[in-house]
PDB file of N, CA and C in Angstrom:
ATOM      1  N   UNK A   1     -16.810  -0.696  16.317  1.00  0.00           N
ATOM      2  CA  UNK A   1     -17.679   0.461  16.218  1.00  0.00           C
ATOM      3  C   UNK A   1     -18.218   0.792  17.604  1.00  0.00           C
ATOM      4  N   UNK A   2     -17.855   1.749  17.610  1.00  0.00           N
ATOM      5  CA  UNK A   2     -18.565   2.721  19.186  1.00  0.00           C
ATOM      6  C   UNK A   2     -19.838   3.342  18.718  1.00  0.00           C
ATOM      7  N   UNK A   3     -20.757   3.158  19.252  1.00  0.00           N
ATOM      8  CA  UNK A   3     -22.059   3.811  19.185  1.00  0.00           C
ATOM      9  C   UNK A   3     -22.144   5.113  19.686  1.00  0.00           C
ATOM     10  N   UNK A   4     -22.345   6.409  19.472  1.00  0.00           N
ATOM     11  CA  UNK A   4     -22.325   7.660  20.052  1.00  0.00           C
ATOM     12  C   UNK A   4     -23.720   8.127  20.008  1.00  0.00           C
ATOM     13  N   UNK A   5     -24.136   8.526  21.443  1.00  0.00           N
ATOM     14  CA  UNK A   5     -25.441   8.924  21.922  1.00  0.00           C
ATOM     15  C   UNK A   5     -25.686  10.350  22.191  1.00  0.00           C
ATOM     16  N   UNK A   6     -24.551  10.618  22.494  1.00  0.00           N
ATOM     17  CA  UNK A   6     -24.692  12.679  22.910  1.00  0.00           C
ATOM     18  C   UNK A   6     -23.352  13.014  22.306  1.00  0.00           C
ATOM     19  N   UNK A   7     -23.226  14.260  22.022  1.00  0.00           N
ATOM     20  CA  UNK A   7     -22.436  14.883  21.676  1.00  0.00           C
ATOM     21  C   UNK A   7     -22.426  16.585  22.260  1.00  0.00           C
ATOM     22  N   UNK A   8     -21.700  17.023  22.350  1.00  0.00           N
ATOM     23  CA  UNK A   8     -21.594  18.846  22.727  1.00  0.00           C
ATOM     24  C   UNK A   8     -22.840  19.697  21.755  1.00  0.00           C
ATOM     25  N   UNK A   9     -22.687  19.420  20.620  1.00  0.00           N
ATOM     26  CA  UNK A   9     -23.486  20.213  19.626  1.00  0.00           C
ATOM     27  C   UNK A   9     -24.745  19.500  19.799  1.00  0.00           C
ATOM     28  N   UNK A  10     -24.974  18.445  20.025  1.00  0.00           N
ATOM     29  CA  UNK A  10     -26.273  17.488  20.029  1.00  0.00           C
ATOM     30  C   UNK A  10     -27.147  17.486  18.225  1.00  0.00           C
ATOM     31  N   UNK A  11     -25.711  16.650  17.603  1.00  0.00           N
ATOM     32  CA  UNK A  11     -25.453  16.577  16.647  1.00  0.00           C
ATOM     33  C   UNK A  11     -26.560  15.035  16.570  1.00  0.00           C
ATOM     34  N   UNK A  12     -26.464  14.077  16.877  1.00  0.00           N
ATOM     35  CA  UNK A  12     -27.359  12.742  17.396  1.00  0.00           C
ATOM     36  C   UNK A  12     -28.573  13.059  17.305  1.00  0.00           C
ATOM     37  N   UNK A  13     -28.846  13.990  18.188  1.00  0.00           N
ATOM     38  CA  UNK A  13     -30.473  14.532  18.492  1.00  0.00           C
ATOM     39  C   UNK A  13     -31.049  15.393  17.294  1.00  0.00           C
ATOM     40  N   UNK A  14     -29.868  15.994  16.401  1.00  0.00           N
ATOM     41  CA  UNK A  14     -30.538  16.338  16.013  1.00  0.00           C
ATOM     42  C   UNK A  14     -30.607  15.665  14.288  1.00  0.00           C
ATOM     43  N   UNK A  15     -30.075  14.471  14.151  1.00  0.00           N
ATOM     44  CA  UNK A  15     -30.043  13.784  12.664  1.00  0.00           C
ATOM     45  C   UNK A  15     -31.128  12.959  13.312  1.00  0.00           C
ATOM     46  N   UNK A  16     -31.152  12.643  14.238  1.00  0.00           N
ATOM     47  CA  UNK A  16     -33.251  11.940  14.482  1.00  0.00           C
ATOM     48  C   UNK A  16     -33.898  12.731  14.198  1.00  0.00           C
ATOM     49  N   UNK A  17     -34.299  13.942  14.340  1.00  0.00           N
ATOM     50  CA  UNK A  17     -35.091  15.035  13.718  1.00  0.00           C
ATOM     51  C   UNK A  17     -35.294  15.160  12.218  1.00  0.00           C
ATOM     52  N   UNK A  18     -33.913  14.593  11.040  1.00  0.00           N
ATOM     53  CA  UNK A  18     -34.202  14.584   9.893  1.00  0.00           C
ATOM     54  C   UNK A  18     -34.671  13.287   9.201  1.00  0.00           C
ATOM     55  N   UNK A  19     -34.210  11.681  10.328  1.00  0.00           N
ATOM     56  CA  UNK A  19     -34.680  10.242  10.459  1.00  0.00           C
ATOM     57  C   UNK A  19     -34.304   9.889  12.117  1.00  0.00           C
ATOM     58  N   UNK A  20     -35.373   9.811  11.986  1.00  0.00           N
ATOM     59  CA  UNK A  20     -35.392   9.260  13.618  1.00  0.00           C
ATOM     60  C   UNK A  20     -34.705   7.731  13.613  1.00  0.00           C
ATOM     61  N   UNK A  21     -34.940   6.988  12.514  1.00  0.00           N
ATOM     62  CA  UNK A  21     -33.574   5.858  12.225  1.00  0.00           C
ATOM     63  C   UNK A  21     -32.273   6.241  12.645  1.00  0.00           C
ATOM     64  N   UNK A  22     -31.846   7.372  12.367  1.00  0.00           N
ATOM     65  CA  UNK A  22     -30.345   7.126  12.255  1.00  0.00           C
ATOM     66  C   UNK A  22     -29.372   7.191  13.648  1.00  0.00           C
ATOM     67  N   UNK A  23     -28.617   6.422  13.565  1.00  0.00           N
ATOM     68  CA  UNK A  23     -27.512   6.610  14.379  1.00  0.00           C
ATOM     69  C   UNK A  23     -26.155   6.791  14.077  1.00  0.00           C
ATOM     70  N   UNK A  24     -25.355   7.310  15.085  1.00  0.00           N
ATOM     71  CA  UNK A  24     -24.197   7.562  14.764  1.00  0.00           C
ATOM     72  C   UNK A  24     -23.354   6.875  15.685  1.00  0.00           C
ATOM     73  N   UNK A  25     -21.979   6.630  14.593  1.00  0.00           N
ATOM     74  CA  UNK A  25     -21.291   5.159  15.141  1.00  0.00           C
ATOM     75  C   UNK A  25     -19.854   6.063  15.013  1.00  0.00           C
ATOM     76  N   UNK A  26     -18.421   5.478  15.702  1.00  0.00           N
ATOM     77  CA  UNK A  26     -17.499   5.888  15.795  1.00  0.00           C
ATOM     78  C   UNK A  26     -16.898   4.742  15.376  1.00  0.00           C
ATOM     79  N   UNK A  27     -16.037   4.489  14.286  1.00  0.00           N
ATOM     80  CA  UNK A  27     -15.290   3.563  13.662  1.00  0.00           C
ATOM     81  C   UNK A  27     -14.323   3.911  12.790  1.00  0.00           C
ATOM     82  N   UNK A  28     -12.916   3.275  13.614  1.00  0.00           N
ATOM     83  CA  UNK A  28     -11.977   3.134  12.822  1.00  0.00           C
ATOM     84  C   UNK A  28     -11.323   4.692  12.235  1.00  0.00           C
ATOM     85  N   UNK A  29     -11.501   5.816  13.433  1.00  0.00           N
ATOM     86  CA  UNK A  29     -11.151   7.406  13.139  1.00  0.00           C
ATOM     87  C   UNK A  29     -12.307   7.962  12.401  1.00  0.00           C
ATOM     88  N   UNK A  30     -13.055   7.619  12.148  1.00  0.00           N
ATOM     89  CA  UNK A  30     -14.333   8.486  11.346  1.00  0.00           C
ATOM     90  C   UNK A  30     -15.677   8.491  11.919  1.00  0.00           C
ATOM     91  N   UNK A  31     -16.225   8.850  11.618  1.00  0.00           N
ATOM     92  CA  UNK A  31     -17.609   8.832  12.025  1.00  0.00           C
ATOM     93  C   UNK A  31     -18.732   8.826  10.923  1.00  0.00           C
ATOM     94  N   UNK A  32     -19.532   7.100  11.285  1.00  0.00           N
ATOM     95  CA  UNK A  32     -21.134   7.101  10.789  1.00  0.00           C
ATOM     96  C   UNK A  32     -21.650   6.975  10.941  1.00  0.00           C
ATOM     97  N   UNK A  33     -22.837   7.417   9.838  1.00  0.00           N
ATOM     98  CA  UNK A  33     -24.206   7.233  10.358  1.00  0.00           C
ATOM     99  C   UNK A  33     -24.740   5.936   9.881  1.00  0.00           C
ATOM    100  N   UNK A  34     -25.602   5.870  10.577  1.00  0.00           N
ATOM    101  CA  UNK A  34     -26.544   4.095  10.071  1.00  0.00           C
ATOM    102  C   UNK A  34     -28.068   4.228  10.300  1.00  0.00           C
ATOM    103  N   UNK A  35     -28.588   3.608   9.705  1.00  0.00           N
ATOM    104  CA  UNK A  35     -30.372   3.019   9.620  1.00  0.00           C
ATOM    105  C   UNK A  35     -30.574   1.951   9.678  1.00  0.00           C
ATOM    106  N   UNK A  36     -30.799   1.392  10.698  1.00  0.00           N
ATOM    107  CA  UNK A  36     -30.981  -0.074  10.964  1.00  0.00           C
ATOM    108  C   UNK A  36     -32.524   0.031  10.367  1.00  0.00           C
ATOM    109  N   UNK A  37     -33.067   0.673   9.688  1.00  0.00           N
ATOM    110  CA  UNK A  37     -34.716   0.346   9.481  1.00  0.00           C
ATOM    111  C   UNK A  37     -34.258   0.361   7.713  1.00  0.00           C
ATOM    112  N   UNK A  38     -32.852   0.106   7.179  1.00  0.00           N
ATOM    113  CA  UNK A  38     -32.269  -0.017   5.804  1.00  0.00           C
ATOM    114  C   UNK A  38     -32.514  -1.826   5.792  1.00  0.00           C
ATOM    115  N   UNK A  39     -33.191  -2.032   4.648  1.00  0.00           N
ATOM    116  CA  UNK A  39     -32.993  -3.503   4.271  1.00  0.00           C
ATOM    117  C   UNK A  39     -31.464  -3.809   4.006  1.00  0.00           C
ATOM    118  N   UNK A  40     -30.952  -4.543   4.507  1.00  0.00           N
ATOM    119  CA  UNK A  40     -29.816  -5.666   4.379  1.00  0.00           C
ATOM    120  C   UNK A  40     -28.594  -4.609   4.695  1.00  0.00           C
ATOM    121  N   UNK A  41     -28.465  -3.451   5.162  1.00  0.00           N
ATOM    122  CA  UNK A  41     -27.308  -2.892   4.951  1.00  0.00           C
ATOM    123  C   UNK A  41     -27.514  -1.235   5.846  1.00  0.00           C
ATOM    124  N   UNK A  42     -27.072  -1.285   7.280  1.00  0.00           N
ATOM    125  CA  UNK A  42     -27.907  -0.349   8.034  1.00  0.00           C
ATOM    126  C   UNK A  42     -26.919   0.834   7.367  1.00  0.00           C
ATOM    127  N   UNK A  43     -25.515   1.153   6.983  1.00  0.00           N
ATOM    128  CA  UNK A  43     -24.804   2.286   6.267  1.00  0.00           C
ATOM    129  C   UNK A  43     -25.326   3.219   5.486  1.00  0.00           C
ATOM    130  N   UNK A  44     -25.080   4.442   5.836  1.00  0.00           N
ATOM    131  CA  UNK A  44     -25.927   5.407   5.161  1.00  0.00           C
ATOM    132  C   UNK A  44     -24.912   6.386   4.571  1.00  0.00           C
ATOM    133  N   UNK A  45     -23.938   6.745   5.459  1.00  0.00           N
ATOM    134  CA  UNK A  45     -22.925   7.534   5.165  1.00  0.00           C
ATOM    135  C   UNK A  45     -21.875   7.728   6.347  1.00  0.00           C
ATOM    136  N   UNK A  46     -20.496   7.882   5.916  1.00  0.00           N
ATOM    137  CA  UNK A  46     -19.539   8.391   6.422  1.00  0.00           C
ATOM    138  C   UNK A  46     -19.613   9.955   6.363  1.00  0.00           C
ATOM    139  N   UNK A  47     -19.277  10.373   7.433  1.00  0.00           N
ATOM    140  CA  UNK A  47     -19.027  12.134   7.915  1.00  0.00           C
ATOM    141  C   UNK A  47     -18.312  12.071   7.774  1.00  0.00           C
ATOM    142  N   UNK A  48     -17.941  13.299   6.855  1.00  0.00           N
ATOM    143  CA  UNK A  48     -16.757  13.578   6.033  1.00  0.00           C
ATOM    144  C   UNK A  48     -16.051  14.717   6.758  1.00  0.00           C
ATOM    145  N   UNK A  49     -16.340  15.182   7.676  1.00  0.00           N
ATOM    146  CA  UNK A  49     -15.498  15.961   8.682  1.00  0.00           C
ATOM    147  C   UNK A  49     -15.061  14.998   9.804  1.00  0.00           C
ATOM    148  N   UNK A  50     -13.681  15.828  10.388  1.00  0.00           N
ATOM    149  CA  UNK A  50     -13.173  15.157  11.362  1.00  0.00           C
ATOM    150  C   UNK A  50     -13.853  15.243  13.130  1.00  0.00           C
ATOM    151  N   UNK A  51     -14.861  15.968  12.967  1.00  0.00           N
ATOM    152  CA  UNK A  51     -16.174  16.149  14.187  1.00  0.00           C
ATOM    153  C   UNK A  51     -17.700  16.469  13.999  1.00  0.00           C
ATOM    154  N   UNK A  52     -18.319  15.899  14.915  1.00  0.00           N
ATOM    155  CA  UNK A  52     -19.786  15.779  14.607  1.00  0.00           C
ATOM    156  C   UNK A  52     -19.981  17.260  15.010  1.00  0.00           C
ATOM    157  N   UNK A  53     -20.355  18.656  13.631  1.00  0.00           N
ATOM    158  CA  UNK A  53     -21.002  19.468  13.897  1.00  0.00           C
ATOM    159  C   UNK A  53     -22.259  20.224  12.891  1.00  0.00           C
ATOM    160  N   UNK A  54     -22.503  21.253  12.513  1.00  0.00           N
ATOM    161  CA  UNK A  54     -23.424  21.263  12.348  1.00  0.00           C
ATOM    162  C   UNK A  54     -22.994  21.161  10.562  1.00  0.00           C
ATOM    163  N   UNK A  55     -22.066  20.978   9.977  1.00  0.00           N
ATOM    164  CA  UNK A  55     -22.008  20.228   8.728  1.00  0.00           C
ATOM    165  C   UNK A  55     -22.610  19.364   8.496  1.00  0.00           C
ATOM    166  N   UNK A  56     -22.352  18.096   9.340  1.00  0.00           N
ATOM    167  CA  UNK A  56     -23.066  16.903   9.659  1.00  0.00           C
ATOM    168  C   UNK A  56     -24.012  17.259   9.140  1.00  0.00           C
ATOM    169  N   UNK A  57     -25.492  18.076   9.806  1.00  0.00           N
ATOM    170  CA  UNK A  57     -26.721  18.146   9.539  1.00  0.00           C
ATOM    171  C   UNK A  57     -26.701  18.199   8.510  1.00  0.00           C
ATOM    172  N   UNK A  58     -26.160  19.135   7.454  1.00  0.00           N
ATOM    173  CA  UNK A  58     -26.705  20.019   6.128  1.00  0.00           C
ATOM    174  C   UNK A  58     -26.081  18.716   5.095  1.00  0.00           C
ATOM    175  N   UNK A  59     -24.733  18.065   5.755  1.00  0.00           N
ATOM    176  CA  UNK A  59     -24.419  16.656   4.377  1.00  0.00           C
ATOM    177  C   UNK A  59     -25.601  15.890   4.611  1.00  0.00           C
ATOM    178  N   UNK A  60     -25.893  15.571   5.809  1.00  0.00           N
ATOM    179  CA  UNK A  60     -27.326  14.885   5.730  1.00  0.00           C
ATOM    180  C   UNK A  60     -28.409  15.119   4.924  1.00  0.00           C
ATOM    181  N   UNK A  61     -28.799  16.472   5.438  1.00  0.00           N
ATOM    182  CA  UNK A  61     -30.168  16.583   4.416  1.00  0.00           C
ATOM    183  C   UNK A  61     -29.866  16.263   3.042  1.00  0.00           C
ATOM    184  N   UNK A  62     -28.517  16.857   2.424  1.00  0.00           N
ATOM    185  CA  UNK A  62     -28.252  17.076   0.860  1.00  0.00           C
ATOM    186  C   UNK A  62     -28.314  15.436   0.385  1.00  0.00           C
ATOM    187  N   UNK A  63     -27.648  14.541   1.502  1.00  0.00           N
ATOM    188  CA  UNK A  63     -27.384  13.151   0.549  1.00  0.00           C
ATOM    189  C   UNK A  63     -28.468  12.722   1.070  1.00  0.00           C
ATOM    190  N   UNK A  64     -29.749  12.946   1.210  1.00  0.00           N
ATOM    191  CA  UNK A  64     -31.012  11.740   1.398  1.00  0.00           C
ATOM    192  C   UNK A  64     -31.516  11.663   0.032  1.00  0.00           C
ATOM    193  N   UNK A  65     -32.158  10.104  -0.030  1.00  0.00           N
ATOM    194  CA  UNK A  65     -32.596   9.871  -0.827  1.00  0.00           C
ATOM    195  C   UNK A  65     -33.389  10.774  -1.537  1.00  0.00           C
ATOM    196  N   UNK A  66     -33.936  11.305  -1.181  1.00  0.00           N
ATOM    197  CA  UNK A  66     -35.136  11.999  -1.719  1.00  0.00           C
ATOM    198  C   UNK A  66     -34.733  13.300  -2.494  1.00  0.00           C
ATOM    199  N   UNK A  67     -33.353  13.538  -2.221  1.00  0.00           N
ATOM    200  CA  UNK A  67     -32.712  14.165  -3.330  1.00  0.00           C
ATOM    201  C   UNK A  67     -31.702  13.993  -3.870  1.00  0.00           C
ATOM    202  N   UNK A  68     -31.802  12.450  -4.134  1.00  0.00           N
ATOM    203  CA  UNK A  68     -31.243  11.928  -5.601  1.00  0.00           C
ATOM    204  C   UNK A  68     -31.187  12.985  -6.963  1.00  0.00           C
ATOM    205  N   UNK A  69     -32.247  12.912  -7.322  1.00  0.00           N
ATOM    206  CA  UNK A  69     -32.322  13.626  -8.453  1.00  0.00           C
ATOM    207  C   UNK A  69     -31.402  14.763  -8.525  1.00  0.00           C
ATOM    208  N   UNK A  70     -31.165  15.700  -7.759  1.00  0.00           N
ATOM    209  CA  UNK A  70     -31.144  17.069  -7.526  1.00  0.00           C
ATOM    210  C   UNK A  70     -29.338  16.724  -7.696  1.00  0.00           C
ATOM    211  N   UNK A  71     -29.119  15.689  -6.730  1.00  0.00           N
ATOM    212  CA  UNK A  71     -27.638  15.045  -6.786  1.00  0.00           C
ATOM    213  C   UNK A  71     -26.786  14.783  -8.344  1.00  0.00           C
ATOM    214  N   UNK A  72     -28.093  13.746  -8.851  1.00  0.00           N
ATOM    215  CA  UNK A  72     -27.677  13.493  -9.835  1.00  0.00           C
ATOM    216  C   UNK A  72     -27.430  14.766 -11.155  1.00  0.00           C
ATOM    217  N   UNK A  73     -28.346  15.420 -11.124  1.00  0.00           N
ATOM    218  CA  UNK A  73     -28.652  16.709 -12.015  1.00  0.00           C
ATOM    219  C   UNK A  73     -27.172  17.739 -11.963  1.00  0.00           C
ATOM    220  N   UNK A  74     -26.755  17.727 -10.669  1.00  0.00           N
ATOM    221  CA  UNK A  74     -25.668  18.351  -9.974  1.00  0.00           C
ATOM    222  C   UNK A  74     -24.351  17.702 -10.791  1.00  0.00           C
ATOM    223  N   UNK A  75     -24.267  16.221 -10.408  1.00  0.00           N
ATOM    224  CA  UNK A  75     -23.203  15.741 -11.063  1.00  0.00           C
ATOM    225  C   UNK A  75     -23.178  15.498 -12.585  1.00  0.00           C
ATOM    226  N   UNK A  76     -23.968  15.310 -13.150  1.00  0.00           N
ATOM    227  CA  UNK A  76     -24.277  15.366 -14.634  1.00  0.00           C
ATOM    228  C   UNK A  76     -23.840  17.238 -15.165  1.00  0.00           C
ATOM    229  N   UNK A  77     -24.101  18.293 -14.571  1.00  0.00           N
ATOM    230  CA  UNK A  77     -23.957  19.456 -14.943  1.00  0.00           C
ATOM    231  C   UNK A  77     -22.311  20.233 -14.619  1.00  0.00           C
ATOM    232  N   UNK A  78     -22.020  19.482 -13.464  1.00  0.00           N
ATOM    233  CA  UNK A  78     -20.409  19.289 -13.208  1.00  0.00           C
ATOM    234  C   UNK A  78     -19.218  18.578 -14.534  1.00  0.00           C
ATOM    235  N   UNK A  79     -20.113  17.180 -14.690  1.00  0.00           N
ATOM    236  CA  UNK A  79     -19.730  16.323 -15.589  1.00  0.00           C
ATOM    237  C   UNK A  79     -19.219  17.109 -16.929  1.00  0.00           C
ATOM    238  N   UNK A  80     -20.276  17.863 -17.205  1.00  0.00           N
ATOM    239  CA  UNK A  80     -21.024  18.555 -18.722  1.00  0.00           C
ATOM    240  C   UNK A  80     -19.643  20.004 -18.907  1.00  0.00           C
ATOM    241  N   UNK A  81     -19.317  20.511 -17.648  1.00  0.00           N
ATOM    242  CA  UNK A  81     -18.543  21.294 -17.699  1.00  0.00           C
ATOM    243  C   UNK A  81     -17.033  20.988 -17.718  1.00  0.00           C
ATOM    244  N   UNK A  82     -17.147  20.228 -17.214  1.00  0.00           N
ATOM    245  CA  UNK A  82     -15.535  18.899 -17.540  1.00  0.00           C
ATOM    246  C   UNK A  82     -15.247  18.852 -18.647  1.00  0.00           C
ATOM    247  N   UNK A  83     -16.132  18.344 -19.508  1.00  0.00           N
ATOM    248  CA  UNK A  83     -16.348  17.938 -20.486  1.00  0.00           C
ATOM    249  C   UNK A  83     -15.889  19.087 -21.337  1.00  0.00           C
ATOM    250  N   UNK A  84     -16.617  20.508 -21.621  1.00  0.00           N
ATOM    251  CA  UNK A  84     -16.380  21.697 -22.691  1.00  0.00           C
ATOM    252  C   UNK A  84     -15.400  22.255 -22.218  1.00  0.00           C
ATOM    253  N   UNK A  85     -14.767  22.308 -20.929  1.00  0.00           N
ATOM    254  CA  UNK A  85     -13.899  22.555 -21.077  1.00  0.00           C
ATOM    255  C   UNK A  85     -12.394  21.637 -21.430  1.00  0.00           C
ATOM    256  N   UNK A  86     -12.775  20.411 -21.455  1.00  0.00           N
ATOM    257  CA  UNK A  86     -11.708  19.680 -21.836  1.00  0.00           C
ATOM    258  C   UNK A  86     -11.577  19.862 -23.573  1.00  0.00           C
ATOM    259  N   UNK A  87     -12.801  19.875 -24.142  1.00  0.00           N
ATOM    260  CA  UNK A  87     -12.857  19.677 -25.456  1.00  0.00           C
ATOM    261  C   UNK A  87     -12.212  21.541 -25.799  1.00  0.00           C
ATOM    262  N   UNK A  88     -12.662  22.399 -24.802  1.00  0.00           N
ATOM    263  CA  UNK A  88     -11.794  24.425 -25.366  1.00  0.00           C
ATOM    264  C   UNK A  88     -10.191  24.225 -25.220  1.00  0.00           C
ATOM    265  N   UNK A  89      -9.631  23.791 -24.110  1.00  0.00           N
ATOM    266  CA  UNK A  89      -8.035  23.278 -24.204  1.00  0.00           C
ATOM    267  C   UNK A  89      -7.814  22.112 -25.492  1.00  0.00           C
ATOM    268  N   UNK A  90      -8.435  21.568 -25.510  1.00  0.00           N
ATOM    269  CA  UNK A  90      -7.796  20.590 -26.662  1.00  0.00           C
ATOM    270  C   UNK A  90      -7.752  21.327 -27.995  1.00  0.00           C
ATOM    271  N   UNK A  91      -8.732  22.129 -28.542  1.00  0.00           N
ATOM    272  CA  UNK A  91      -8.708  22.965 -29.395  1.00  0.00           C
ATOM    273  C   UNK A  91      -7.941  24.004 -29.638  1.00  0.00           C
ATOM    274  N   UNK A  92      -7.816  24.466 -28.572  1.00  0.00           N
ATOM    275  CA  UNK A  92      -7.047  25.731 -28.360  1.00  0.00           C
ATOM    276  C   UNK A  92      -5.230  24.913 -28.607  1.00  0.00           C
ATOM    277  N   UNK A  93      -5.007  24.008 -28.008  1.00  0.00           N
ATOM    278  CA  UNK A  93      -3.855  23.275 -28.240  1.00  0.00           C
ATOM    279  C   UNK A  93      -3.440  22.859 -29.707  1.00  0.00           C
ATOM    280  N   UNK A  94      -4.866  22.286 -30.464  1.00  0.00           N
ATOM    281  CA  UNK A  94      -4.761  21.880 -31.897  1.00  0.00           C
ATOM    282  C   UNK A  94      -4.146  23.389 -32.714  1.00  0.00           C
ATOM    283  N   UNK A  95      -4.655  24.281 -32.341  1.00  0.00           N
ATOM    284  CA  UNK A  95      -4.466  25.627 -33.411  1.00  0.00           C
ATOM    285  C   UNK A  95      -3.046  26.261 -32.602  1.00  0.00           C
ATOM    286  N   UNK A  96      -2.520  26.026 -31.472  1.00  0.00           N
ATOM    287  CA  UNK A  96      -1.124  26.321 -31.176  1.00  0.00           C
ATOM    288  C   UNK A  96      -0.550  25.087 -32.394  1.00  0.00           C
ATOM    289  N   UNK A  97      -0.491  24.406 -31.836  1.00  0.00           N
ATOM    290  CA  UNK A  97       0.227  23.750 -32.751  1.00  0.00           C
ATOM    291  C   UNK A  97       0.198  23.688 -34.432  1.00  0.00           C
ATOM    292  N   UNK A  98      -0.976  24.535 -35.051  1.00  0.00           N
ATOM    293  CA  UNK A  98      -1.044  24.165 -36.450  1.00  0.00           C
ATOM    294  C   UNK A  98      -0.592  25.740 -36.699  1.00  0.00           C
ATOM    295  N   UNK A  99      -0.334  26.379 -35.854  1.00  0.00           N
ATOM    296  CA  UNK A  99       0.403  28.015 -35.980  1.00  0.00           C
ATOM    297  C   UNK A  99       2.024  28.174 -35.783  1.00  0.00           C
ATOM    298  N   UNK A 100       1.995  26.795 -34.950  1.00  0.00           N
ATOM    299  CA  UNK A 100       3.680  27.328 -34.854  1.00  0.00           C
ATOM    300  C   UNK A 100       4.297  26.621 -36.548  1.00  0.00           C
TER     301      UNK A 100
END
């Protein structure tokens, strides 16, 4: 892991602004962030783009803790739509088949 301190966008400078904990590490083709002020486990997240820009910031804010909930609510309502629509094709399939 390479530790990265500046960047062009001043992408670094500016995820201290949302935790002044965090740093950003270069490992293994990707790039993460870390909190060494995390009990037992400084990993916070992998950047899911292939460069530190201003994505970075906005996955940051969205995956902090503090909006868990909002996350979870998100994936539960994703989930929920999976779901009716799996159960409208299956139906729709039952009555093809009880027509032919």
């Amino acid at each position: 892991m390479r530790k990265i301190e500046n960047d062009c966008y001043f992408i670094c400078q500016r995820l201290k602004e949302i935790d002044p904990s965090y740093e950003v590490f270069y490992n293994n083709g990707h790039f993460e962030v870390h909190s060494f002020e995390q009990i037992k486990n400084s990993y916070c997240f992998t950047v899911p783009f292939d460069k530190l820009d201003s994505r970075t910031i906005d996955y940051a804010l969205k995956t902090r803790s503090n909006n868990r909930d909002k996350i979870i609510a998100e994936i539960e309502k994703n989930n929920q739509l999976v779901y009716e629509n799996y159960i409208k094709n299956t139906v729709n399939l039952l009555k093809e088949g009880l027509c032919l």
